[in-house]
C-alpha atoms as a PDB file:
ATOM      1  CA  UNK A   1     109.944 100.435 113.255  1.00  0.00           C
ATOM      2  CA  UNK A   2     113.178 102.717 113.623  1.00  0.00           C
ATOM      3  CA  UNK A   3     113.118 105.737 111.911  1.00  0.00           C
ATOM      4  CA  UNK A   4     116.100 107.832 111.444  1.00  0.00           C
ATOM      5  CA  UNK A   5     115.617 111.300 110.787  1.00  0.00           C
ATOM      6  CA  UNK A   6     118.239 113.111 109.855  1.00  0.00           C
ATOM      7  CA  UNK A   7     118.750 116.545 112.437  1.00  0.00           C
ATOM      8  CA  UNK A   8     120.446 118.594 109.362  1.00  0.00           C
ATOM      9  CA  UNK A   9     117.360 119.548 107.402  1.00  0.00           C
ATOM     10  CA  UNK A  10     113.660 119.366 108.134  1.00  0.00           C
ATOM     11  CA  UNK A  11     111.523 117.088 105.764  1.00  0.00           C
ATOM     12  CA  UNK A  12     110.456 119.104 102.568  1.00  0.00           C
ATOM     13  CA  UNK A  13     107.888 119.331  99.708  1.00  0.00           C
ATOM     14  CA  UNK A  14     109.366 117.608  96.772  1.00  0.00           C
ATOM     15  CA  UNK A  15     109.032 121.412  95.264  1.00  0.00           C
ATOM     16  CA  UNK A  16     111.959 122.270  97.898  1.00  0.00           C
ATOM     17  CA  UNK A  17     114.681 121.365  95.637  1.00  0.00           C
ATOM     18  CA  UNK A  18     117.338 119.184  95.824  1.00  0.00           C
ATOM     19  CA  UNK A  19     115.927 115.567  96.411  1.00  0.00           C
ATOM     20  CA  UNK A  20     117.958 112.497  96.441  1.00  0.00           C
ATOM     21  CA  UNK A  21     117.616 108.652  97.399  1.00  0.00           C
ATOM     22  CA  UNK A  22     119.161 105.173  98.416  1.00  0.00           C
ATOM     23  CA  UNK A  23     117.410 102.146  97.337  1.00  0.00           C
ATOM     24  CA  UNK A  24     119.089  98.858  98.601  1.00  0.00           C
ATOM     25  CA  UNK A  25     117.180  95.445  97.191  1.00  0.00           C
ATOM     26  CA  UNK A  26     116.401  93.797 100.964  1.00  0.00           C
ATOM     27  CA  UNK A  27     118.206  90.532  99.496  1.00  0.00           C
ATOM     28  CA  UNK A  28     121.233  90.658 101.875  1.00  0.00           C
ATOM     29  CA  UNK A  29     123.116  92.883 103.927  1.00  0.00           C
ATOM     30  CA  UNK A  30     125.444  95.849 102.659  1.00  0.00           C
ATOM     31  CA  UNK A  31     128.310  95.450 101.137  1.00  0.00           C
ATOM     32  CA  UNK A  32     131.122  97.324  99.837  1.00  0.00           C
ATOM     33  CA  UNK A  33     129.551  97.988  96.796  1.00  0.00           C
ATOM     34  CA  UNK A  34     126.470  98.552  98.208  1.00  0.00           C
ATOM     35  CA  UNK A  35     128.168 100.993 100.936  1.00  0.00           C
ATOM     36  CA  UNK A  36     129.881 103.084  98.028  1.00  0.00           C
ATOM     37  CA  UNK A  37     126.531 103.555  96.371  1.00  0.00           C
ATOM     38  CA  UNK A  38     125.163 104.862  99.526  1.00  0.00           C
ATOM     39  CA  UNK A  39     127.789 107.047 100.821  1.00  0.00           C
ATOM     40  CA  UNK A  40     128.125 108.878  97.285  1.00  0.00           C
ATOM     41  CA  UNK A  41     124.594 109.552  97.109  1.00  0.00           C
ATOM     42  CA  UNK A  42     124.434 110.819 100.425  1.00  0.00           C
ATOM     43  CA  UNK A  43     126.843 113.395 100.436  1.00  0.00           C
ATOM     44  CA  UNK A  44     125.974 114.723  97.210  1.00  0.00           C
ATOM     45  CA  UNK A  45     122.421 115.073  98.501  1.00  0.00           C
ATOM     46  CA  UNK A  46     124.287 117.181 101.748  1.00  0.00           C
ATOM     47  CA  UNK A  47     126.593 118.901  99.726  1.00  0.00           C
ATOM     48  CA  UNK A  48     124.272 120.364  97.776  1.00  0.00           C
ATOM     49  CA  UNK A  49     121.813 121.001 101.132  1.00  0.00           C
ATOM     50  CA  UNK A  50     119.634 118.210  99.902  1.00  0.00           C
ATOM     51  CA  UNK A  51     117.410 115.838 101.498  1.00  0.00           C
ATOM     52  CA  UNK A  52     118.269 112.320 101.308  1.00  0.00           C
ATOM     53  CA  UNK A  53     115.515 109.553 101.126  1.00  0.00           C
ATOM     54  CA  UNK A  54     115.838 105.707 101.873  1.00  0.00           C
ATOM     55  CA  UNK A  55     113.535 103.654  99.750  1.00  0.00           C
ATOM     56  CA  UNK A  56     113.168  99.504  99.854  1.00  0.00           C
ATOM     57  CA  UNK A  57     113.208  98.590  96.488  1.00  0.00           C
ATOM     58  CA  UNK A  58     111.524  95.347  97.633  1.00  0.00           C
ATOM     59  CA  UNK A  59     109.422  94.524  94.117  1.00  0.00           C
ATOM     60  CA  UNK A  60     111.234  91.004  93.584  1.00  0.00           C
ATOM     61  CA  UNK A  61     109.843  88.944  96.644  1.00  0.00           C
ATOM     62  CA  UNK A  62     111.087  85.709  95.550  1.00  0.00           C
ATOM     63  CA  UNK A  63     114.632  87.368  96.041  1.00  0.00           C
ATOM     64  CA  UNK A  64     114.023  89.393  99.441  1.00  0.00           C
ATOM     65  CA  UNK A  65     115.139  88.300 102.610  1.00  0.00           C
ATOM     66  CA  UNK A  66     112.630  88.546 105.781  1.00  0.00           C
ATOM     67  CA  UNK A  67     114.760  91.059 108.269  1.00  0.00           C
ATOM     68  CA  UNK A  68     117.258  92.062 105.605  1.00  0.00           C
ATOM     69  CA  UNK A  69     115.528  95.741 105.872  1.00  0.00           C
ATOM     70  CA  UNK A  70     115.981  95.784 108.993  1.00  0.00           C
ATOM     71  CA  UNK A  71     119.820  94.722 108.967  1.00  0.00           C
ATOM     72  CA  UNK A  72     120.667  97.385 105.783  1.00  0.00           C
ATOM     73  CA  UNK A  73     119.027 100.172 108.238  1.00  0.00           C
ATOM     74  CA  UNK A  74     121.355  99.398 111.144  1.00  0.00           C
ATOM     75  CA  UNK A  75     124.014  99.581 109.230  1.00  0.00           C
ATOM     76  CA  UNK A  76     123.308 103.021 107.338  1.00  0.00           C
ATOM     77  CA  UNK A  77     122.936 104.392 110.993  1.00  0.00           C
ATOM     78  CA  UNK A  78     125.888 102.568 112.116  1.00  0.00           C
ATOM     79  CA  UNK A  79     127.900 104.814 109.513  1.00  0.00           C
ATOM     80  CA  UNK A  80     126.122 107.608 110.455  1.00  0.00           C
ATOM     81  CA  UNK A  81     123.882 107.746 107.045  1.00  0.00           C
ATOM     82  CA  UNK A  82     120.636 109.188 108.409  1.00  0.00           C
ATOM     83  CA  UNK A  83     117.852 109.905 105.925  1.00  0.00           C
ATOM     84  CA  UNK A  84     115.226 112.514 106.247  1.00  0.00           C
ATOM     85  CA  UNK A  85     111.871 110.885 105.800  1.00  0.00           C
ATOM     86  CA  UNK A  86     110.211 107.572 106.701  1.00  0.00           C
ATOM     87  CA  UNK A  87     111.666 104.973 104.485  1.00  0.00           C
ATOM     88  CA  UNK A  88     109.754 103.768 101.517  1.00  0.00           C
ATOM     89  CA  UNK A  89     108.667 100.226 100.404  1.00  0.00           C
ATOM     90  CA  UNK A  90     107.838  99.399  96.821  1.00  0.00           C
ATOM     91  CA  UNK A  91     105.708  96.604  98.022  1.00  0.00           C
ATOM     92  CA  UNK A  92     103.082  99.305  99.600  1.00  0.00           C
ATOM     93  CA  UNK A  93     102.635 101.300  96.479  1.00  0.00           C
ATOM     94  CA  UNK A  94     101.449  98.873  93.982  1.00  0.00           C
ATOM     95  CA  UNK A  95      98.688 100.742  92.827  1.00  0.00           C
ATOM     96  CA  UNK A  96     100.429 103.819  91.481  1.00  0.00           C
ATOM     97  CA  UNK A  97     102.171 101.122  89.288  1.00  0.00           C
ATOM     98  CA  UNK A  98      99.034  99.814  88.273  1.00  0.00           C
ATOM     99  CA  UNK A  99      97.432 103.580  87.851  1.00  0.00           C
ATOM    100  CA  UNK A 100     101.291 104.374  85.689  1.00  0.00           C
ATOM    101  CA  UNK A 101     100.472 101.096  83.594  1.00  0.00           C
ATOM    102  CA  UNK A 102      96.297 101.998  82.584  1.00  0.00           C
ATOM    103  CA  UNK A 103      98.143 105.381  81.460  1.00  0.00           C
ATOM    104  CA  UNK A 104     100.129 103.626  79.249  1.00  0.00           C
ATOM    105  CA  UNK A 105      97.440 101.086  78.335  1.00  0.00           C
ATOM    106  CA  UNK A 106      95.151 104.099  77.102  1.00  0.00           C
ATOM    107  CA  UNK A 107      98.010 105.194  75.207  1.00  0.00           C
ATOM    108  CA  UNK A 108      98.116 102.102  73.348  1.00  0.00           C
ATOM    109  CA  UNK A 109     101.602 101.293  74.171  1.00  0.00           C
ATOM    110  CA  UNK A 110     101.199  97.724  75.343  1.00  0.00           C
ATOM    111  CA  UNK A 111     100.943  94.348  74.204  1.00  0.00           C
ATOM    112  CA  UNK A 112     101.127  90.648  75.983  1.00  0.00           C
ATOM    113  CA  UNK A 113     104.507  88.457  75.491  1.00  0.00           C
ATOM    114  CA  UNK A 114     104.215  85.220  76.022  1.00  0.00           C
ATOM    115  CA  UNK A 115     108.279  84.697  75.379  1.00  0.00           C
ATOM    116  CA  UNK A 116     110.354  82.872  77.874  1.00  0.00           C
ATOM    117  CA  UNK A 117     114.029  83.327  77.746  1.00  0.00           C
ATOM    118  CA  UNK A 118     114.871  80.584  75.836  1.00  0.00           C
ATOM    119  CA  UNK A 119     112.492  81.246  73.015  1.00  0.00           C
ATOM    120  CA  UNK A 120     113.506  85.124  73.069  1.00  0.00           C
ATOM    121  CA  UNK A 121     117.754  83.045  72.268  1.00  0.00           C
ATOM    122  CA  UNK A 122     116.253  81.061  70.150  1.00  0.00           C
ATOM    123  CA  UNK A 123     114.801  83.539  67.675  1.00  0.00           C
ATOM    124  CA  UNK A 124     117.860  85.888  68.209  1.00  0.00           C
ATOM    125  CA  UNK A 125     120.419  83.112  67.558  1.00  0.00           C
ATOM    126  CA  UNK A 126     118.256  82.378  63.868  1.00  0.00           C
ATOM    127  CA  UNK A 127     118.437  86.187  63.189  1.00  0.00           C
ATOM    128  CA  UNK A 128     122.465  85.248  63.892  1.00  0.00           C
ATOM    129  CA  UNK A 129     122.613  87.492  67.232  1.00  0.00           C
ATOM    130  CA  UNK A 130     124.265  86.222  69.988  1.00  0.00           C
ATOM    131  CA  UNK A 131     124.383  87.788  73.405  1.00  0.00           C
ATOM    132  CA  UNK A 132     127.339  88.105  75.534  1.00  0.00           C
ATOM    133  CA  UNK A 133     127.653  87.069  79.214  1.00  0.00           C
ATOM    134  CA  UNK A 134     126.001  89.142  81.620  1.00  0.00           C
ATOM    135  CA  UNK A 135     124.357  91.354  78.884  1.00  0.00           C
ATOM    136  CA  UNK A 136     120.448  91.706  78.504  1.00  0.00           C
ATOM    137  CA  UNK A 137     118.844  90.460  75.342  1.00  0.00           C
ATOM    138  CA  UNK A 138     117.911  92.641  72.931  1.00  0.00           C
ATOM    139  CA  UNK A 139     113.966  91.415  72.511  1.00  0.00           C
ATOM    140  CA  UNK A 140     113.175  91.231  68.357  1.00  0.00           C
ATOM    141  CA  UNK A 141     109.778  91.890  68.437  1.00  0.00           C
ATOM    142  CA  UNK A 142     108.517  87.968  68.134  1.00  0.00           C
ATOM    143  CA  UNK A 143     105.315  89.126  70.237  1.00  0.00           C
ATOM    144  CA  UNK A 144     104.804  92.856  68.520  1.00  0.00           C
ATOM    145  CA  UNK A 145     101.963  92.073  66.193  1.00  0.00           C
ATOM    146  CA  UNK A 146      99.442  91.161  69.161  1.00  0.00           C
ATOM    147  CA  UNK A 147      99.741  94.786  69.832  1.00  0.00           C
ATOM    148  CA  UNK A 148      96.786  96.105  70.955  1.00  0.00           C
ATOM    149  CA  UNK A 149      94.652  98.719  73.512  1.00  0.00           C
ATOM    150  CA  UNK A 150      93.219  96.604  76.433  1.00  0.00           C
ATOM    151  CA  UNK A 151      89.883  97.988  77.428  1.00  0.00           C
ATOM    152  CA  UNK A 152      89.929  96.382  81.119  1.00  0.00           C
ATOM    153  CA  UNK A 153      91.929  97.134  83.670  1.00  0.00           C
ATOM    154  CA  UNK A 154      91.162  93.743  84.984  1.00  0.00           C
ATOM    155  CA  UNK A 155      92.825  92.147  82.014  1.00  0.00           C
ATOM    156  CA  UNK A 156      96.540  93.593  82.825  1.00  0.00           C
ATOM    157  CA  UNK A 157      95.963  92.361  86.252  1.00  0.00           C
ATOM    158  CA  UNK A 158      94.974  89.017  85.719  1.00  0.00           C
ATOM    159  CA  UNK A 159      96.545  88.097  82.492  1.00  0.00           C
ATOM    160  CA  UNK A 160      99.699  85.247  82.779  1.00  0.00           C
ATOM    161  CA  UNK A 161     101.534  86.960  80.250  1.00  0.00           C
ATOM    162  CA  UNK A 162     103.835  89.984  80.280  1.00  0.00           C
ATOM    163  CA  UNK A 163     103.133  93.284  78.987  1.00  0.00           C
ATOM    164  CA  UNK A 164     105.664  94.821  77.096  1.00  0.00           C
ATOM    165  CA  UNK A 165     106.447  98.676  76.080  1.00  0.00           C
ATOM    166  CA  UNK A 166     106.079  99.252  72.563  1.00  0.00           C
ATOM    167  CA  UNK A 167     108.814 101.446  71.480  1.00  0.00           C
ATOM    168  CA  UNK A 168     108.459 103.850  68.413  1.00  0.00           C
ATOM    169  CA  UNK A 169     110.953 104.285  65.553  1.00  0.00           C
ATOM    170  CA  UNK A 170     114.584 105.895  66.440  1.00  0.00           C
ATOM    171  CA  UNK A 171     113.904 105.903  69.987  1.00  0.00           C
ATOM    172  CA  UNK A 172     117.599 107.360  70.395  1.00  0.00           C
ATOM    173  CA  UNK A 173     117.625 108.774  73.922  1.00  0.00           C
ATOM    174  CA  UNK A 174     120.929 111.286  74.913  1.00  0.00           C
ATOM    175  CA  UNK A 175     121.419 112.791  78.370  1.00  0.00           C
ATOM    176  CA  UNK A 176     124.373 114.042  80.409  1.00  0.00           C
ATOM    177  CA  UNK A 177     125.726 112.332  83.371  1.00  0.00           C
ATOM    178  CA  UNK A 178     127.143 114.339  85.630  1.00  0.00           C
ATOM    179  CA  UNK A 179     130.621 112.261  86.506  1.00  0.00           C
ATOM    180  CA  UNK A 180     130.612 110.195  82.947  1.00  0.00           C
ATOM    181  CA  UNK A 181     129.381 112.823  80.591  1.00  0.00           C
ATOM    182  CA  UNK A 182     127.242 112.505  77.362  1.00  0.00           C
ATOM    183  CA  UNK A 183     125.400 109.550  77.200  1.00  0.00           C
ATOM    184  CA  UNK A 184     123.004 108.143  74.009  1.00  0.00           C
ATOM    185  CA  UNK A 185     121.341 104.788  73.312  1.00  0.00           C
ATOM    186  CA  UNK A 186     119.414 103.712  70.726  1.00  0.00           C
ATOM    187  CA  UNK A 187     116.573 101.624  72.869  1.00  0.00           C
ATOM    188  CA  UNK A 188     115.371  99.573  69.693  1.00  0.00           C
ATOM    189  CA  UNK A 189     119.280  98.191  69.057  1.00  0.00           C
ATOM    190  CA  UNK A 190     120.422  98.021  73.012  1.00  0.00           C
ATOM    191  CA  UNK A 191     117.036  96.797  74.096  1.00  0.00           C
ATOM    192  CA  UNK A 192     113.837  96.622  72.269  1.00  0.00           C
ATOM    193  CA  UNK A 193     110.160  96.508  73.439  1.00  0.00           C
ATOM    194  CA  UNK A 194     110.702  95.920  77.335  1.00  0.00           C
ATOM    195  CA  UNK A 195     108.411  93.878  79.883  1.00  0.00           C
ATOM    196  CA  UNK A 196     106.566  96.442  82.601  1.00  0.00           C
ATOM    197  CA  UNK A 197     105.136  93.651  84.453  1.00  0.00           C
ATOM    198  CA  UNK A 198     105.886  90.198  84.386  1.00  0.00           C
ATOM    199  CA  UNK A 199     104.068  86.883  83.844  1.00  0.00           C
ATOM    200  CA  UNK A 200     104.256  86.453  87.724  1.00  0.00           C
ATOM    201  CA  UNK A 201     102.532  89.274  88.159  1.00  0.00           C
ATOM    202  CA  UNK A 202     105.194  91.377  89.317  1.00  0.00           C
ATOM    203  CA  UNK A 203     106.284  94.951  88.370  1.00  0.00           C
ATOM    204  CA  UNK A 204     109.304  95.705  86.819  1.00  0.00           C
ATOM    205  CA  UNK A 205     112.228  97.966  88.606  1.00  0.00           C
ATOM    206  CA  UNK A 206     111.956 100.009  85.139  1.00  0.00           C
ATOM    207  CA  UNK A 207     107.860 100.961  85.518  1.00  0.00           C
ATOM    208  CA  UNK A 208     108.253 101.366  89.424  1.00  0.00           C
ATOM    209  CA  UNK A 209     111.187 103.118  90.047  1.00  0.00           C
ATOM    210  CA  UNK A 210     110.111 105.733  87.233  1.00  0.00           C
ATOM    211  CA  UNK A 211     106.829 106.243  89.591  1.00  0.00           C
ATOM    212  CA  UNK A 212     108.720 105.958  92.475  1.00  0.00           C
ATOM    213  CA  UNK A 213     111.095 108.892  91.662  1.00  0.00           C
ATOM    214  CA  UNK A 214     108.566 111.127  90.520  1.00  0.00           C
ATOM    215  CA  UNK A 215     105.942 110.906  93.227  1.00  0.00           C
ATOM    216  CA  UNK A 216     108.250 111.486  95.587  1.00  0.00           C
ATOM    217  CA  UNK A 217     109.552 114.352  94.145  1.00  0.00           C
ATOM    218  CA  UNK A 218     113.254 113.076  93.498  1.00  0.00           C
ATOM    219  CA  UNK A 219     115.534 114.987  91.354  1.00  0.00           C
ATOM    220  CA  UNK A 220     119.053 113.766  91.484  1.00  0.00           C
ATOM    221  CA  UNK A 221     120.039 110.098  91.094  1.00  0.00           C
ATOM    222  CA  UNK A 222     123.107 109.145  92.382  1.00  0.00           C
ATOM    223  CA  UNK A 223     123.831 105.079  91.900  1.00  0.00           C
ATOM    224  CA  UNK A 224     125.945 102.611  90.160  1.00  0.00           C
ATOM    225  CA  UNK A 225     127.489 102.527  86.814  1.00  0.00           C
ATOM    226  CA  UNK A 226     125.688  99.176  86.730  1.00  0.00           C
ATOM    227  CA  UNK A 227     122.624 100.831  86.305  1.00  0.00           C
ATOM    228  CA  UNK A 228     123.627 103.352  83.703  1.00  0.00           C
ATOM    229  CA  UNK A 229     122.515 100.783  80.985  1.00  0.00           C
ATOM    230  CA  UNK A 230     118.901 101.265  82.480  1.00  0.00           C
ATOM    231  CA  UNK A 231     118.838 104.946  82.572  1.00  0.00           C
ATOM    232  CA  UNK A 232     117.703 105.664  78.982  1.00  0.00           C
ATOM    233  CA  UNK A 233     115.096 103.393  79.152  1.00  0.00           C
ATOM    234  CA  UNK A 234     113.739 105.210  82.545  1.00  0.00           C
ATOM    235  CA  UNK A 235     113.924 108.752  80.380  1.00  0.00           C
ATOM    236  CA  UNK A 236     111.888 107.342  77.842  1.00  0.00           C
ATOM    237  CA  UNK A 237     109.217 106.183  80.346  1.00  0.00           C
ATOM    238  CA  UNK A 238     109.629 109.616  82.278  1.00  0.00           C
ATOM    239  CA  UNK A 239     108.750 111.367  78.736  1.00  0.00           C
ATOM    240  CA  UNK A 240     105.444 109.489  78.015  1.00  0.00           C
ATOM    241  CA  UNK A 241     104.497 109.771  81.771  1.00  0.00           C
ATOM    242  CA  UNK A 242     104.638 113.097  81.620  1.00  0.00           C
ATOM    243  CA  UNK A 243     106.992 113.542  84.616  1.00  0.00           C
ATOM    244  CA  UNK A 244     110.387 115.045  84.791  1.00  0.00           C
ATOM    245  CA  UNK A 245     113.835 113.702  84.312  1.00  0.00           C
ATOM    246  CA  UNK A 246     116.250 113.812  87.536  1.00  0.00           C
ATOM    247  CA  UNK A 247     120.055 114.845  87.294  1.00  0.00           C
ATOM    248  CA  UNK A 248     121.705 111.731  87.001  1.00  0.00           C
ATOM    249  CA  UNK A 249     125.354 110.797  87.895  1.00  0.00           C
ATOM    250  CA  UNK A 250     126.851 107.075  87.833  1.00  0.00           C
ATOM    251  CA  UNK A 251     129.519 105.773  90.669  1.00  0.00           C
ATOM    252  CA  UNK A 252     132.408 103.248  89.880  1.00  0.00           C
ATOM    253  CA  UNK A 253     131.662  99.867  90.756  1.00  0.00           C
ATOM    254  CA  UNK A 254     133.270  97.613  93.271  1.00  0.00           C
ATOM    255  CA  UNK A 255     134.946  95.062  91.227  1.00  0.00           C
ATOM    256  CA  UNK A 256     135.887  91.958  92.984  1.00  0.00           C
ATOM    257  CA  UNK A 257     139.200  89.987  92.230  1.00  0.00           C
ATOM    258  CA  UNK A 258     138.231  88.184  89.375  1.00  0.00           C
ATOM    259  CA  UNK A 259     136.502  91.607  87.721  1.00  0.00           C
ATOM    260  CA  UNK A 260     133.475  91.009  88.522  1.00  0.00           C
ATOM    261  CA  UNK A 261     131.024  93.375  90.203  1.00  0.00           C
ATOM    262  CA  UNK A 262     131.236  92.689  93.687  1.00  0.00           C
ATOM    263  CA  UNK A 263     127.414  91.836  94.426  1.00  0.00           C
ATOM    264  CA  UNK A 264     125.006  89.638  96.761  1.00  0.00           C
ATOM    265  CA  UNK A 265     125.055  86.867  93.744  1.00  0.00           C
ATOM    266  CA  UNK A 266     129.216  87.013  94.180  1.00  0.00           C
ATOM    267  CA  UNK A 267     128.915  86.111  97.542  1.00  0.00           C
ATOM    268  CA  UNK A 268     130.136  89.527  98.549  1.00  0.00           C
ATOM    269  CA  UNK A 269     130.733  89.639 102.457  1.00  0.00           C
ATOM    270  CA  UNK A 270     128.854  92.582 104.385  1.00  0.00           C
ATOM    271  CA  UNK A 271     130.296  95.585 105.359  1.00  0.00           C
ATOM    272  CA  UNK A 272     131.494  95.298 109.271  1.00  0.00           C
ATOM    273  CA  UNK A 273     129.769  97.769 111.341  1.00  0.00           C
ATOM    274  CA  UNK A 274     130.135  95.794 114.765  1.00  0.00           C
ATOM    275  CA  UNK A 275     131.445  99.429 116.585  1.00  0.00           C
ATOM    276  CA  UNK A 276     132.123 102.965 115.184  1.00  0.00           C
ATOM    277  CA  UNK A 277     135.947 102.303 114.425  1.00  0.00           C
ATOM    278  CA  UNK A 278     135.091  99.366 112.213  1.00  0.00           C
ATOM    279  CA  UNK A 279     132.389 101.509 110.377  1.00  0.00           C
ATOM    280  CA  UNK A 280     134.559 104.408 109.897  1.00  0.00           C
ATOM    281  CA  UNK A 281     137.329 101.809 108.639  1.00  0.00           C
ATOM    282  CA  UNK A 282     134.356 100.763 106.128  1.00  0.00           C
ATOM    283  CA  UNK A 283     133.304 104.349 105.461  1.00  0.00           C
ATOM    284  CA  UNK A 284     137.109 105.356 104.484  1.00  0.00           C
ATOM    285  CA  UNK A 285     137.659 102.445 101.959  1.00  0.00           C
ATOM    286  CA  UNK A 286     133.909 103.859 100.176  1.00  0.00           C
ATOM    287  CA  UNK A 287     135.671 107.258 100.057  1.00  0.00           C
ATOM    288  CA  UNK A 288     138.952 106.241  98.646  1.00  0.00           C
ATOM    289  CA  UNK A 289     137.121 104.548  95.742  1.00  0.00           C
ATOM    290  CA  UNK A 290     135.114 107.582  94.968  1.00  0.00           C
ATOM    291  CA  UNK A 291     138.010 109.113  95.011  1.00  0.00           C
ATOM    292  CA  UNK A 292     137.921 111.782  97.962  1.00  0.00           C
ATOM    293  CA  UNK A 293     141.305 112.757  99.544  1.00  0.00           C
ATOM    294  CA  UNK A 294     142.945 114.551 102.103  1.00  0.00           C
ATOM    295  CA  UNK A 295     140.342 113.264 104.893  1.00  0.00           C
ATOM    296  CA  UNK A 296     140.734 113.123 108.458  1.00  0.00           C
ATOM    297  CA  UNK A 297     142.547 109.397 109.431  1.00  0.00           C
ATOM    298  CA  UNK A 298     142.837 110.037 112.935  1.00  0.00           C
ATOM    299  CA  UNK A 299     141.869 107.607 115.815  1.00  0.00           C
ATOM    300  CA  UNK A 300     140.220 110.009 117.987  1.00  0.00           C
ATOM    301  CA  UNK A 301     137.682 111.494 114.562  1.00  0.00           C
ATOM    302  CA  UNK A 302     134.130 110.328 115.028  1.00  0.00           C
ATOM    303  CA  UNK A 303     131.846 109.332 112.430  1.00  0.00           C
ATOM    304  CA  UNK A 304     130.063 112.543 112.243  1.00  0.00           C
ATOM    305  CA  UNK A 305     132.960 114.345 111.890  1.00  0.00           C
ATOM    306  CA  UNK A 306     134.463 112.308 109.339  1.00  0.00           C
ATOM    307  CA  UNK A 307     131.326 112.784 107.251  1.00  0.00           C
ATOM    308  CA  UNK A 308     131.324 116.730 107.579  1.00  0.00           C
ATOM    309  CA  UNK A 309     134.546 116.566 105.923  1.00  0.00           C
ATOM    310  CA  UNK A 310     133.731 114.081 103.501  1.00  0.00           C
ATOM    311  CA  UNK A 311     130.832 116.268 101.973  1.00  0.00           C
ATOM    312  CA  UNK A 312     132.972 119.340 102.032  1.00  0.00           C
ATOM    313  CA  UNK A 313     135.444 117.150  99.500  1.00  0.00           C
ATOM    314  CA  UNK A 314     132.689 115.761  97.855  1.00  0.00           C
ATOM    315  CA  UNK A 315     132.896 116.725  94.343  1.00  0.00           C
ATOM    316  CA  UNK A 316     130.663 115.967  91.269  1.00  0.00           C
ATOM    317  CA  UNK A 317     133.369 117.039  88.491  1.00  0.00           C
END
């Protein structure tokens, strides 16, 4: 298994301060997208004398592709993007999700759904509510009144049904991000009660990358503005954890040419890091969308000196 330390810092304890990650889905290769995400994260993480973590956020493994780990390593190191501890997997840490959702449980904060999607439409289009394209469903509650405290662990384990978060009353959550500013959302409008683990039997990305982030000690998220919409209900689960909220800050997306997010389901095409030229080529386009100037362009610039002056430019306002 490769493991690319990075030779700038030495591995610290999450106490040591700054603390930041990259967590690719193994569905696919990079893309541009993808690449932006990574390159933003990492050199606000060395900017700011950071470490920088790489974490498989491998939960869905319907979706995940055998050796796509592998191939998303290879090409962080092809652009030079070294982290500074031994990658994580979220498949090898199911049972601080399952310790994260007894917490909960003895809180009395879940209850079983037995909703599919089309019965979740179907009670939102009789309350007249219709959802637009690409946007999460608000859940309204069908399942709420089987809320309840399961006594065995067993039973959240076992049971084919999912167990949603029972939100209070004006759960209105604010924070500031630190490229778009103020943020609020009202979780019981946007959202409502959402699932922690699913029918299937797998975790959510909510439940584990709340545990993931905290256990290993990570306090600034750097990621894409397609995940902003997830960030207040993360906060909220950070709260009743007990665990602390990271510095957050949101990247432009990658659109492609019909406005869409460029993405693995869009058939995006994978970054080219056959040789160093074509990676620095990809590396450059990542920096123009996030906005840095004034970089090197030359031919005879390596990749390690291209990123030295890239994280002097970086800047988070």
């Amino acid at each position: 298994m490769i493991l690319a330390v990075s030779t700038l810092k030495n591995p610290s304890s999450p106490a040591d301060g700054y603390r930041g990650r990259f967590a690719p889905s193994p569905t696919g290769p990079l893309h541009a997208g993808s690449l932006v995400a990574a390159l933003g994260s990492y050199l606000d993480a060395r900017q700011n004398g950071g470490q920088w973590l790489l974490r498989i956020e491998d939960l869905d493994t319907p979706r995940c592709i055998p050796g796509a780990d592998q191939q998303i390593w290879a090409q962080l190191l092809a652009c030079g993007l070294a982290w500074d501890e031994e990658p994580s997997y979220q498949s090898q840490r199911q049972e601080l999700y399952e310790e994260a959702l007894e917490q909960l449980n003895q809180l009395k904060l879940l209850y079983p759904c037995t909703c599919s999607r089309q019965t979740i439409a179907s009670a939102l289009a009789t309350l007249g509510i219709e959802t637009p394209r690409n946007q999460e469903m608000v859940y309204p509650g069908t399942c709420r009144p089987n809320q309840l405290k399961i006594n065995s662990p067993e039973l959240l384990k076992t049971s084919k049904v999912a167990w949603r978060l029972a939100l209070p009353e004006n759960c209105q959550i604010e924070f500031e991000d630190l490229a778009l500013g103020h943020q609020s959302q009202d979780l019981n409008t946007a959202v409502g009660d959402f699932v922690l683990h699913r029918s299937d039997g797998l975790f959510t990305y909510q439940l584990a990358v709340v545990v993931d982030d905290a256990q290993q000690g990570i306090t600034h998220i750097v990621r894409g503005e397609d995940l902003l919409s997830n960030t207040a209900r993360q906060i909220h689960l950070q709260k009743i954890l007990g665990h602390k909220t990271p510095q957050y800050l949101h990247l432009p997306l990658v659109l492609d040419e019909y406005g869409e997010k460029l993405s693995k389901q869009t058939l995006a095409s994978q970054i080219n890091t056959q040789d160093e030229k074509c990676s620095l080529r990809e590396l450059r386009k990542a920096a123009q969308h996030l906005g840095l100037r004034n970089l090197p362009d030359g031919e005879s610039i390596t990749i390690a000196e291209w990123l030295m002056a890239a994280t002097r430019a970086w800047k988070t306002n």
